[in-house]
N, C-alpha and C. Protein backbone atom coordinates (compact mmCIF):
# COMPACT_ATOMS: atom_id res chain seq x y z
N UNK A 1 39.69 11.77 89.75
CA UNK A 1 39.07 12.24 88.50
C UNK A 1 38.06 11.23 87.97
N UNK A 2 36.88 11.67 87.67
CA UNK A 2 36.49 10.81 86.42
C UNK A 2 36.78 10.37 85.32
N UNK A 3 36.82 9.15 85.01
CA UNK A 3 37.62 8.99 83.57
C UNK A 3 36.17 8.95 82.49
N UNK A 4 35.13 9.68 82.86
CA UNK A 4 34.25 9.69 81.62
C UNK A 4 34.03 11.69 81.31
N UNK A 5 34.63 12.06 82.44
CA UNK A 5 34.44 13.65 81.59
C UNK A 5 35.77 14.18 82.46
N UNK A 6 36.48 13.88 83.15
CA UNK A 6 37.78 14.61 83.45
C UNK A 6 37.91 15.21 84.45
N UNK A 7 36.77 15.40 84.99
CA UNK A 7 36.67 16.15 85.96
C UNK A 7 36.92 15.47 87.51
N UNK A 8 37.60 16.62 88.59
CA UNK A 8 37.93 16.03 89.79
C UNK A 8 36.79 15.94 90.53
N UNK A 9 36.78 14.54 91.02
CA UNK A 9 35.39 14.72 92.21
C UNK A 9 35.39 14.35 93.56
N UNK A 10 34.63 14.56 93.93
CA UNK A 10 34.73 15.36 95.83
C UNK A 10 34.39 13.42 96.13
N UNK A 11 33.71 12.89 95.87
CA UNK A 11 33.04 11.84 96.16
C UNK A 11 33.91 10.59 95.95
N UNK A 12 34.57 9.86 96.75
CA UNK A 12 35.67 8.39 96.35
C UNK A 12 34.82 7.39 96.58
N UNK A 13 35.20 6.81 95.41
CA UNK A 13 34.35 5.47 95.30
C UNK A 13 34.89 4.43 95.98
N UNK A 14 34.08 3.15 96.75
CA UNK A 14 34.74 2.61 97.39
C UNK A 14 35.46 1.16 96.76
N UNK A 15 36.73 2.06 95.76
CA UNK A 15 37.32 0.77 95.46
C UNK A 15 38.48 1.70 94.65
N UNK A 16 39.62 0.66 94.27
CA UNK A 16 41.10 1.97 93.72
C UNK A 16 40.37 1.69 92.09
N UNK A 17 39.71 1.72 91.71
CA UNK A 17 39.38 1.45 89.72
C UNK A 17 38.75 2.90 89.71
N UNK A 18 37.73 3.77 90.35
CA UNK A 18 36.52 4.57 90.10
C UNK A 18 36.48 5.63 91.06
N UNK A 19 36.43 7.02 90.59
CA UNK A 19 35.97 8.10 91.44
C UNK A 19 34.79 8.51 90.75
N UNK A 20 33.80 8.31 92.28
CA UNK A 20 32.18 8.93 91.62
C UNK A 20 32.23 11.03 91.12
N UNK A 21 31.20 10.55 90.24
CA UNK A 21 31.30 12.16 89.40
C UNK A 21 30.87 12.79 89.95
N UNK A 22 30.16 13.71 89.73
CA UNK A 22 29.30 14.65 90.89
C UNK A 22 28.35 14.53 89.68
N UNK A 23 28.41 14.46 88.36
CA UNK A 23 26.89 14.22 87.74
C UNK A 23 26.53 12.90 88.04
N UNK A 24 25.28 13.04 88.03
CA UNK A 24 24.68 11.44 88.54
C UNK A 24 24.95 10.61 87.40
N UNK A 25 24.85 11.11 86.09
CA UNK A 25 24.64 10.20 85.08
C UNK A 25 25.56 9.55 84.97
N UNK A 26 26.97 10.22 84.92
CA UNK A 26 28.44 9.57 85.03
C UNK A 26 28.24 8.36 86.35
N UNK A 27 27.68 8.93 87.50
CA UNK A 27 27.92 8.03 88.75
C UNK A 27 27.40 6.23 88.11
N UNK A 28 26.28 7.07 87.51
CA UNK A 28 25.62 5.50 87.61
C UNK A 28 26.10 4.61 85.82
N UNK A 29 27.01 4.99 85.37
CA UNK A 29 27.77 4.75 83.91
C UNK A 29 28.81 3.72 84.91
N UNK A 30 29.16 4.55 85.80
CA UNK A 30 30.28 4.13 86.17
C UNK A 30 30.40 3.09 87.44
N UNK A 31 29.15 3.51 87.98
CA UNK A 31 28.60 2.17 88.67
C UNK A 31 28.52 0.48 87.69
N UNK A 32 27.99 0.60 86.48
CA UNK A 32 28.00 0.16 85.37
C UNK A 32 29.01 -0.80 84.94
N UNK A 33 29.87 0.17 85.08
CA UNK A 33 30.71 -0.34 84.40
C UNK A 33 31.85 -1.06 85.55
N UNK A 34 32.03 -0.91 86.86
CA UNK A 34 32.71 -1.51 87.93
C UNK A 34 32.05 -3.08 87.81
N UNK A 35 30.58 -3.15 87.78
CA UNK A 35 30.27 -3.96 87.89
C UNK A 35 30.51 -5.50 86.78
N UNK A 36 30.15 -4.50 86.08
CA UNK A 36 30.83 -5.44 84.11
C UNK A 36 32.35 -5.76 84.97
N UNK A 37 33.31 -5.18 85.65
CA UNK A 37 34.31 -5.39 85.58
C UNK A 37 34.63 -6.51 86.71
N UNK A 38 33.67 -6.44 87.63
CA UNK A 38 34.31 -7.84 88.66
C UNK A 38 32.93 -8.65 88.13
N UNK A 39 32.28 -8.43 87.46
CA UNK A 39 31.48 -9.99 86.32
C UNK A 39 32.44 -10.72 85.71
N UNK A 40 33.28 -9.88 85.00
CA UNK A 40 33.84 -10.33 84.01
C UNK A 40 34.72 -11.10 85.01
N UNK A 41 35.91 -10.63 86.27
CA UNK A 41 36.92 -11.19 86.73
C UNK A 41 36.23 -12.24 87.21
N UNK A 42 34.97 -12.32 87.84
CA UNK A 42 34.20 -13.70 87.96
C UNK A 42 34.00 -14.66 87.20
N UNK A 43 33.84 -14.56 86.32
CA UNK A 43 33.74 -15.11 84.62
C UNK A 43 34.70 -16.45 84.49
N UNK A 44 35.91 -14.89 84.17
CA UNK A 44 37.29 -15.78 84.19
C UNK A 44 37.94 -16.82 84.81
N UNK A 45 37.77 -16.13 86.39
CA UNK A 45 38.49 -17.46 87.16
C UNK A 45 37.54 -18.43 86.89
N UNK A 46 36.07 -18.73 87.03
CA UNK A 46 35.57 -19.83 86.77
C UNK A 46 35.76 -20.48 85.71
N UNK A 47 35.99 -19.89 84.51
CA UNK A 47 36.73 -20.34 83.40
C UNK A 47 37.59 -21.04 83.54
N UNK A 48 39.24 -20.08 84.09
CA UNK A 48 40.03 -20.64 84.14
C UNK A 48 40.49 -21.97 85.40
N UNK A 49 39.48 -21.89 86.24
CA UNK A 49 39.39 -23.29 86.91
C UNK A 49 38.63 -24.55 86.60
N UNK A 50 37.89 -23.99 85.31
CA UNK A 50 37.31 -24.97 84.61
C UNK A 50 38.27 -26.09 83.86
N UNK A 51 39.22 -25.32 83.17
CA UNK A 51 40.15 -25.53 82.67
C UNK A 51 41.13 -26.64 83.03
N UNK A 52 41.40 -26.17 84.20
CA UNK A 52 42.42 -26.22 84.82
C UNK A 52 41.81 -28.07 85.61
C-alpha cells in the first residue's frame, strides 16, 4: 500500500519502508521522503560516533 493515499500498488519499491504508487506524484513524495530517511540515519550515526 501506499501510505500517502491508501491505495494498493502493483509496483515494490526496492526496500521494506515504501511501496511505489501508481500516481507519479506520490512516487516521487515518496522517493522524497526514503531519502530524508537514510540522510537522516546517516546524520545520526556520524553524530553518534562523534560522540562516542
Amino acid at each position: 500500500t501506499c501510505p500517502m493515499c491508501r491505495t494498493e500498488s502493483q509496483i515494490s519499491f526496492p526496500s521494506r519502508y515504501w511501496y511505489k504508487c501508481s500516481e507519479e506524484k506520490h512516487r516521487l513524495a515518496l522517493d522524497e521522503k526514503l531519502f530524508e530517511h537514510k540522510l537522516m540515519l546517516a546524520t545520526f550515526s556520524i553524530m553518534t560516533s562523534a560522540v562516542l
